[in-house]
Structures are given as structure tokens and as C-alpha cells.
PDB file of N, CA and C in Angstrom:
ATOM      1  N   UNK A   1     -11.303 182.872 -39.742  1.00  0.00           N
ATOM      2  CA  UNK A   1     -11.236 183.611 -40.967  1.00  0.00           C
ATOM      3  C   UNK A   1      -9.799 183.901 -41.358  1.00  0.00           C
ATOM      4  N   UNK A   2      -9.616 184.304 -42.398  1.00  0.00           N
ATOM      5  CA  UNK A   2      -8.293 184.909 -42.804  1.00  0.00           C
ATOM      6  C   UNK A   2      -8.146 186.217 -42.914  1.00  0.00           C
ATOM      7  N   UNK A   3      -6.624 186.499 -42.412  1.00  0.00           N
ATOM      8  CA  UNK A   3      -6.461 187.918 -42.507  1.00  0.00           C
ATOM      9  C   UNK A   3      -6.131 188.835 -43.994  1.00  0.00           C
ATOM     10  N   UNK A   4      -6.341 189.704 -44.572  1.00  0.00           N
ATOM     11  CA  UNK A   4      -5.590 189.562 -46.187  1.00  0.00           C
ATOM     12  C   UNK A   4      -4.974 190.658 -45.907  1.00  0.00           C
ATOM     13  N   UNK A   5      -4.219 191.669 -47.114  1.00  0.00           N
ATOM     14  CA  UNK A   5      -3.640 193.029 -47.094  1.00  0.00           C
ATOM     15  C   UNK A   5      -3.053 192.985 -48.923  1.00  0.00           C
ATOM     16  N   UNK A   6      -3.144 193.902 -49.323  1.00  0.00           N
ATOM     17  CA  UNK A   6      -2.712 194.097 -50.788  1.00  0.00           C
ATOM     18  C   UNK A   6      -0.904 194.739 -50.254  1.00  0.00           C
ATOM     19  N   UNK A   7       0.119 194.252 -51.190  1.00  0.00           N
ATOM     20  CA  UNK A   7       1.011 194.448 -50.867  1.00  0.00           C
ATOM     21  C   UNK A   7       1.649 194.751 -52.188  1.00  0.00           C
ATOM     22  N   UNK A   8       2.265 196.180 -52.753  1.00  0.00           N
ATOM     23  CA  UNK A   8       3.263 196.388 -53.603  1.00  0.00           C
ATOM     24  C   UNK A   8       4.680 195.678 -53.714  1.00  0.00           C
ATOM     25  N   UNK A   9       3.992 194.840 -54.510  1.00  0.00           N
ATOM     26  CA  UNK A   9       5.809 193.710 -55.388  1.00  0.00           C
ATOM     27  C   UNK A   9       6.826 194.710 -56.079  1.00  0.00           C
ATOM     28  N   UNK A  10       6.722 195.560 -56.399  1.00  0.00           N
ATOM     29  CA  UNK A  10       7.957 196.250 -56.866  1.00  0.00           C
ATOM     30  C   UNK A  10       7.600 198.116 -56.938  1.00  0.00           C
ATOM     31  N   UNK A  11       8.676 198.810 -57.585  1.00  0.00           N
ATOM     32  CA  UNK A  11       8.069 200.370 -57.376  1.00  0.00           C
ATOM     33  C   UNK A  11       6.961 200.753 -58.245  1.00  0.00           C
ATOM     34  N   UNK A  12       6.125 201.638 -57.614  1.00  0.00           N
ATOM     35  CA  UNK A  12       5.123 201.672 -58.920  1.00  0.00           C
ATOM     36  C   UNK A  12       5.033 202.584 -60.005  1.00  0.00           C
ATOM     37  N   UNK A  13       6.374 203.349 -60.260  1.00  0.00           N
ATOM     38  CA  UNK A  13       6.830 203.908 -60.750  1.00  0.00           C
ATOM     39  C   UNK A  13       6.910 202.885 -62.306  1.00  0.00           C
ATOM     40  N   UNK A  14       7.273 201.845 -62.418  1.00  0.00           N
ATOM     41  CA  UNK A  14       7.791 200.291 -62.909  1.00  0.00           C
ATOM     42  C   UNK A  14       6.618 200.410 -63.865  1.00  0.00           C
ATOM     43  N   UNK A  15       5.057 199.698 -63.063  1.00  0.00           N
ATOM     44  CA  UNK A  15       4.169 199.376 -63.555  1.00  0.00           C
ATOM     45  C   UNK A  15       3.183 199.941 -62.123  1.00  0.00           C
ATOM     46  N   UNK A  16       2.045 200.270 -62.608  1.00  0.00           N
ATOM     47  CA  UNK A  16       0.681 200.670 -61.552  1.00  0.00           C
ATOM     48  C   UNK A  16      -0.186 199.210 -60.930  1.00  0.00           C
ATOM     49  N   UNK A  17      -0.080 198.133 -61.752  1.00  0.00           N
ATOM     50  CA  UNK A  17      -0.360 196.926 -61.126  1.00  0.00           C
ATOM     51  C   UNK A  17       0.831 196.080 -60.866  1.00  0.00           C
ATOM     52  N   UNK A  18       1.240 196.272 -60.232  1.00  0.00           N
ATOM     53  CA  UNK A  18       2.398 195.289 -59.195  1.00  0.00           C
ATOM     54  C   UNK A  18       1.405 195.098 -57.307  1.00  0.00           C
ATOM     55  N   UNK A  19       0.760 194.958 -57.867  1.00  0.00           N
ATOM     56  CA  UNK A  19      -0.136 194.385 -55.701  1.00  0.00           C
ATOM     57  C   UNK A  19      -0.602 193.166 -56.306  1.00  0.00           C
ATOM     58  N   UNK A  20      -0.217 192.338 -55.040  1.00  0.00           N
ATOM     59  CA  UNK A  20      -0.253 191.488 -54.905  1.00  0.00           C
ATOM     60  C   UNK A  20      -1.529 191.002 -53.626  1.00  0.00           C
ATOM     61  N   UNK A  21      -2.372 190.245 -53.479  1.00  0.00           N
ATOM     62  CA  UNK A  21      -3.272 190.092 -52.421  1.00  0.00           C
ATOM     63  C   UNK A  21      -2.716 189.185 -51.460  1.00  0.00           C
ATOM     64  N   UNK A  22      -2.148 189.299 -50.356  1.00  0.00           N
ATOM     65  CA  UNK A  22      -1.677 188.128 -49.292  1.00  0.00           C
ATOM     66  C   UNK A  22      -2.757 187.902 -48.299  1.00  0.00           C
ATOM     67  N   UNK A  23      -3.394 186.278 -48.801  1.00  0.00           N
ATOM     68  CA  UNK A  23      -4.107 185.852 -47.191  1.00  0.00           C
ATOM     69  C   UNK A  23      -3.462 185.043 -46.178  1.00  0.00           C
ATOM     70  N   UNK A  24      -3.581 184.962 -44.810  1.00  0.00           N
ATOM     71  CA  UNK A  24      -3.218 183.818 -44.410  1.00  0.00           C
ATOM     72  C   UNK A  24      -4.481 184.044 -43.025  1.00  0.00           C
ATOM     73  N   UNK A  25      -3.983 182.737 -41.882  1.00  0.00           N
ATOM     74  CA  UNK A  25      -4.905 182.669 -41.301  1.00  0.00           C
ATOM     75  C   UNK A  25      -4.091 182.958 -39.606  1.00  0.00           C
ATOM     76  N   UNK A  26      -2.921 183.117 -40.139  1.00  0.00           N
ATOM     77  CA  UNK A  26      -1.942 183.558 -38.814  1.00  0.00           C
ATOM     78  C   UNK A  26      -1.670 185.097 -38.949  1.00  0.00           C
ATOM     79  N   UNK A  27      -1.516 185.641 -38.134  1.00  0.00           N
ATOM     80  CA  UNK A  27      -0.975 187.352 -38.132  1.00  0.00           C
ATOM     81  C   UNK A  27      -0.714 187.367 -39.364  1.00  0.00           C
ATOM     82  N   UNK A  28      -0.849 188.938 -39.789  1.00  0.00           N
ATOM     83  CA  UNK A  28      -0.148 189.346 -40.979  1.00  0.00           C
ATOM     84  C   UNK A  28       1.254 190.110 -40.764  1.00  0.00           C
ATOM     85  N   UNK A  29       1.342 190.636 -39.568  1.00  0.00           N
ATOM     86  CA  UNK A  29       2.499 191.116 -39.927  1.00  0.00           C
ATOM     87  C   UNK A  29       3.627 189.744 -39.666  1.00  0.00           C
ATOM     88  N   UNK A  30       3.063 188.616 -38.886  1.00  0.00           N
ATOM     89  CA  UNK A  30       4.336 187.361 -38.934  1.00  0.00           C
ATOM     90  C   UNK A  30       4.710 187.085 -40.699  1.00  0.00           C
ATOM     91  N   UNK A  31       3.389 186.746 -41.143  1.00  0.00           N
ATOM     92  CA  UNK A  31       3.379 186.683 -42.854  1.00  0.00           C
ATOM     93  C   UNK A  31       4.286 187.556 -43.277  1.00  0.00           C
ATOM     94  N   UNK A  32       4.340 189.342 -43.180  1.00  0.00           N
ATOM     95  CA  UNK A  32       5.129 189.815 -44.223  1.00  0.00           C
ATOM     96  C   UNK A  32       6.298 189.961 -43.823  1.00  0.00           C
ATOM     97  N   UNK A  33       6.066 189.679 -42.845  1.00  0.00           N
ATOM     98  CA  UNK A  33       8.297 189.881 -42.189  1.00  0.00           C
ATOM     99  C   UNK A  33       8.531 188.782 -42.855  1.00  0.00           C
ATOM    100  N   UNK A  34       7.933 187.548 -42.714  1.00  0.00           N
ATOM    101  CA  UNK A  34       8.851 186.361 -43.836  1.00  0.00           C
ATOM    102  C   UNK A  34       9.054 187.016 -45.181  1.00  0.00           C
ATOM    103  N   UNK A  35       7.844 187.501 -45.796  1.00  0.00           N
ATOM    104  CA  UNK A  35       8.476 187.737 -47.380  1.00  0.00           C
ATOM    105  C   UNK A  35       9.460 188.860 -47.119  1.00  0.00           C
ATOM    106  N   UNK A  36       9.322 189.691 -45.750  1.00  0.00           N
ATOM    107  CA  UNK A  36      10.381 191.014 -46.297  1.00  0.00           C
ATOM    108  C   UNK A  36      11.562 190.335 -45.982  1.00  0.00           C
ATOM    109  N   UNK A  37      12.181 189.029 -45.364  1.00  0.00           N
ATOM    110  CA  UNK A  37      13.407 188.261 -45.263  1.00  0.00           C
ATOM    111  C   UNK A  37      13.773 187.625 -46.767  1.00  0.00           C
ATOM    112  N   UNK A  38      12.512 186.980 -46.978  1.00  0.00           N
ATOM    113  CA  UNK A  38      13.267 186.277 -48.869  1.00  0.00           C
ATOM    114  C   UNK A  38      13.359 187.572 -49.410  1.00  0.00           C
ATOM    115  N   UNK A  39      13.169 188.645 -49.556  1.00  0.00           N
ATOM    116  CA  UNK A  39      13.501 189.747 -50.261  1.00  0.00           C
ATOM    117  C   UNK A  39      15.300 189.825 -50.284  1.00  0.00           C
ATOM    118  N   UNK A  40      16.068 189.973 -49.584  1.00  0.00           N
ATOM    119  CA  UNK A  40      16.665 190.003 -49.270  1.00  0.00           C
ATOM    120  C   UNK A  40      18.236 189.448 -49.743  1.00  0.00           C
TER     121      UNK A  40
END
């Protein structure tokens, strides 16, 4: 199966819909440490 998690793209101060849905089928926290590196 896949793992998912809704994740805030920017402040929500901004806009109230900024989440984003991330699935994958490997850990999630390996998944969001990559996007929190391209953040960067």
C-alpha cells in the first residue's frame, strides 16, 4: 500500500488551501526530508 500525509506548501496565513496530498510507497518521513532539501 502507500503511505500518504497532507502537507502545507506555504503559510496559511497566504491562502487556507495550500495542502498538498503526498503518496509514496517508501517511508514518509524519507519522502519529506527530500522535499524539505529542494526547499532550500
Amino acid at each position: 500500500g502507500f503511505q500518504c500525509a497532507l502537507v502545507p506548501l506555504f503559510d496559511p496565513r497566504v491562502s487556507p488551501r495550500n495542502l498538498v496530498l503526498v503518496a509514496a510507497r517508501t517511508p514518509l518521513g524519507t519522502v519529506l526530508a527530500g522535499l524539505d532539501e529542494d526547499s532550500d
